[in-house]
N, C-alpha and C. Protein backbone atom coordinates (compact mmCIF):
# COMPACT_ATOMS: atom_id res chain seq x y z
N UNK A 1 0.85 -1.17 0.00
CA UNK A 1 0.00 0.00 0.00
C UNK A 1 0.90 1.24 0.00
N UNK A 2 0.89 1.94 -0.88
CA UNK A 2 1.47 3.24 -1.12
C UNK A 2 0.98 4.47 0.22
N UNK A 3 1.66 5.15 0.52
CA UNK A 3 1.93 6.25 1.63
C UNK A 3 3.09 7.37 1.05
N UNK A 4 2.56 8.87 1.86
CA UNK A 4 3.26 9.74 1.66
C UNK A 4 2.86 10.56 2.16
N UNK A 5 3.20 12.08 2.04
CA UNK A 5 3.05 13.57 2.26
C UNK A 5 3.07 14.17 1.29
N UNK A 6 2.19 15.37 1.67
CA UNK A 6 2.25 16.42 0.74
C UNK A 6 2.04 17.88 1.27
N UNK A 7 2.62 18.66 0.50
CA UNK A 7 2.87 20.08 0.91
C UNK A 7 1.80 20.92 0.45
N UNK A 8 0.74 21.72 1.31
CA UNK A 8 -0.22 22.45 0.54
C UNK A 8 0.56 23.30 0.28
N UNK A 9 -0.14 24.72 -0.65
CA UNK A 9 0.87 25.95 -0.76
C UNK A 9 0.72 27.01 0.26
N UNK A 10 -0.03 26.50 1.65
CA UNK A 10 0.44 27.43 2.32
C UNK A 10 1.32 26.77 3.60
N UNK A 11 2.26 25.84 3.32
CA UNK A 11 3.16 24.95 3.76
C UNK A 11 2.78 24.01 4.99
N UNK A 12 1.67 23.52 4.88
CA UNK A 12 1.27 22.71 5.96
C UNK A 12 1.84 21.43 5.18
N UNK A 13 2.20 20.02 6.31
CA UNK A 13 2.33 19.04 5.49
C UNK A 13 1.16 18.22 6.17
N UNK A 14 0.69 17.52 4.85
CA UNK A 14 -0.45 16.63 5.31
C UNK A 14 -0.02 15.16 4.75
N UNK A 15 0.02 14.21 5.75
CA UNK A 15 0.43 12.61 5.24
C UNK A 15 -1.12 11.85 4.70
N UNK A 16 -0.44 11.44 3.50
CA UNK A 16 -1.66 10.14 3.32
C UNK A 16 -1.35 8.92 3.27
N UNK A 17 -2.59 7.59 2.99
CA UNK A 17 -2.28 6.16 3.19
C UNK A 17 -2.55 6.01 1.91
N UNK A 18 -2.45 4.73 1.66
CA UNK A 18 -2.85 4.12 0.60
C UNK A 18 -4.08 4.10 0.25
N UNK A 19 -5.07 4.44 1.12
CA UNK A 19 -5.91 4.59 0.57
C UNK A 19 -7.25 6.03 -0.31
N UNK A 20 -6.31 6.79 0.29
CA UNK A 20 -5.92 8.31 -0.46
C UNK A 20 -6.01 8.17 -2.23
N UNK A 21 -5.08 7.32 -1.75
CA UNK A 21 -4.17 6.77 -3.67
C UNK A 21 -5.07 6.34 -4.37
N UNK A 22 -5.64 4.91 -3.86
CA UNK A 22 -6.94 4.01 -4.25
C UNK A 22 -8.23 5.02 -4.96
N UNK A 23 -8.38 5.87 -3.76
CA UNK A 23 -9.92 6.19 -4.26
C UNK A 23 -9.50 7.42 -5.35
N UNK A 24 -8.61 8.01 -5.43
CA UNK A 24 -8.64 8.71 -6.80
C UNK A 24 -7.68 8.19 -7.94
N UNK A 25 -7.62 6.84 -7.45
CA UNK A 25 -7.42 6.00 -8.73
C UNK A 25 -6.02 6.52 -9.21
N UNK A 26 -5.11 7.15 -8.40
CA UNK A 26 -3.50 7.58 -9.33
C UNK A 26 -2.70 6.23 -9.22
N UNK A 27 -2.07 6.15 -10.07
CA UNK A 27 -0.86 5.41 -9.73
C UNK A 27 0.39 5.82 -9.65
N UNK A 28 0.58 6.96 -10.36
CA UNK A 28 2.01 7.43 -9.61
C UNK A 28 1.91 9.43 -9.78
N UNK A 29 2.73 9.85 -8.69
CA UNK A 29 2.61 10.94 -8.60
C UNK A 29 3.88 11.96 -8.25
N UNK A 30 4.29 12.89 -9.24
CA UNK A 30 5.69 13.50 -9.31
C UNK A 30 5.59 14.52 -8.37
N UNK A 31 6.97 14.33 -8.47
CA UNK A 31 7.49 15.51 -7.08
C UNK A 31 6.76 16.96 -7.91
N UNK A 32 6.35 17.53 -7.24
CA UNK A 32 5.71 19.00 -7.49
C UNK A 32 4.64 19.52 -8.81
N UNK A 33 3.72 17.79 -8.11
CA UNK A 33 2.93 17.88 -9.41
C UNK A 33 1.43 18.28 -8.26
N UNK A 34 0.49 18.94 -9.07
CA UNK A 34 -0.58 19.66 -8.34
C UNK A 34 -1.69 19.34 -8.62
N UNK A 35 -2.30 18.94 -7.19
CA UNK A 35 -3.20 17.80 -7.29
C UNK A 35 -4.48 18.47 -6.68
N UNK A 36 -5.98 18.14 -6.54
CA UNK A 36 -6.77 18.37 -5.44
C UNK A 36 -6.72 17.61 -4.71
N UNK A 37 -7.12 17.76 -3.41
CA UNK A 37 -6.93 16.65 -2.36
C UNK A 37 -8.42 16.90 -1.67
N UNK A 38 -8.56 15.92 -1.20
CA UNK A 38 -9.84 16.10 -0.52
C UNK A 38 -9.50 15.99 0.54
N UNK A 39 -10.19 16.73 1.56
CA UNK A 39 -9.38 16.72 3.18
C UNK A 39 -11.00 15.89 3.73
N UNK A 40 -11.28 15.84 5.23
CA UNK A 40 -12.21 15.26 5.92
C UNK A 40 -11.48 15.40 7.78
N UNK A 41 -11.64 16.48 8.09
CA UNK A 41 -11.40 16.94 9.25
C UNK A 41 -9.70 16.85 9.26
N UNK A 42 -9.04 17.34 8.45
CA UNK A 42 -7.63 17.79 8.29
C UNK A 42 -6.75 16.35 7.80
N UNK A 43 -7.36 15.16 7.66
CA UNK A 43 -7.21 14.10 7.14
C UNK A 43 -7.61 14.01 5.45
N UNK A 44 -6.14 13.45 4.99
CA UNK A 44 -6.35 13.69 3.34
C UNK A 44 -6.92 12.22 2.92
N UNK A 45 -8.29 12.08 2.40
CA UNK A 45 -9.18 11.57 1.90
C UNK A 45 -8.90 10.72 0.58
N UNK A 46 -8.41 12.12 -0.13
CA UNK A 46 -8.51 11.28 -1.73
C UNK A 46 -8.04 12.25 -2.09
N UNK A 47 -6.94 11.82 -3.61
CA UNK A 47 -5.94 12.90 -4.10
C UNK A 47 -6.18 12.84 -5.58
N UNK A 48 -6.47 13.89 -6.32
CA UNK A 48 -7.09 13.39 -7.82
C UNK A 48 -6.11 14.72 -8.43
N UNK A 49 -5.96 14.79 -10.09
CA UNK A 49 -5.04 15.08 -10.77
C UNK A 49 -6.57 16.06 -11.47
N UNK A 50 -6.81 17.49 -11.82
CA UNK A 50 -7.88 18.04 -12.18
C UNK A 50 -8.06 17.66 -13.00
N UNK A 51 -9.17 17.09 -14.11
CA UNK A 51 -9.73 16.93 -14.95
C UNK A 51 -9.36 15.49 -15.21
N UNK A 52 -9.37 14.39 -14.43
CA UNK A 52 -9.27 13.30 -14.31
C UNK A 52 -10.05 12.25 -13.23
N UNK A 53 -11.18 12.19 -14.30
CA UNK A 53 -11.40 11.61 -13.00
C UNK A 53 -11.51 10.16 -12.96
N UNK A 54 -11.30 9.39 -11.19
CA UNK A 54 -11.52 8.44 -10.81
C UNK A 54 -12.22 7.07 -11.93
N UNK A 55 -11.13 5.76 -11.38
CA UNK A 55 -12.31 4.94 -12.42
C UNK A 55 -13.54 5.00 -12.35
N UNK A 56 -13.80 4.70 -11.28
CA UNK A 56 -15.22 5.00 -10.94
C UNK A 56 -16.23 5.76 -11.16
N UNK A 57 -15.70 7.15 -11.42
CA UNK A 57 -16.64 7.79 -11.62
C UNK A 57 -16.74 9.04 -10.63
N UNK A 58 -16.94 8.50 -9.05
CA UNK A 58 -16.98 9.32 -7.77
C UNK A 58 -15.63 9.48 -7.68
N UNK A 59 -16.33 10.49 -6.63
CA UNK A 59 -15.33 11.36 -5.53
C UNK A 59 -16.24 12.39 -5.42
């Protein structure tokens, strides 16, 4: 299961799990590439690439 951090731009760091990854369906993600993230009480949810969306469909 994939894990990491990420830097908003007003320099907070927020860690995610693997399952962050899962629900917006990325499989890989570059250093200082700009993403939406979905937060859920300061916990990052789901990380999607704009105008891409999920296999699924949701988010």
């Amino acid at each position: 299961m994939q894990t990491g951090s990420l830097i908003r731009d007003d320099g907070v760091l927020l860690p995610f799990d693997g399952s962050a990854v899962e629900r917006g369906g990325l499989r890989l993600v570059r250093v200082g590439q700009r993403l939406t993230v979905d937060l859920l009480d300061d916990r990052v949810i789901g990380l999607r690439i704009v105008g891409i969306e999920p296999p699924n469909g949701t988010m």
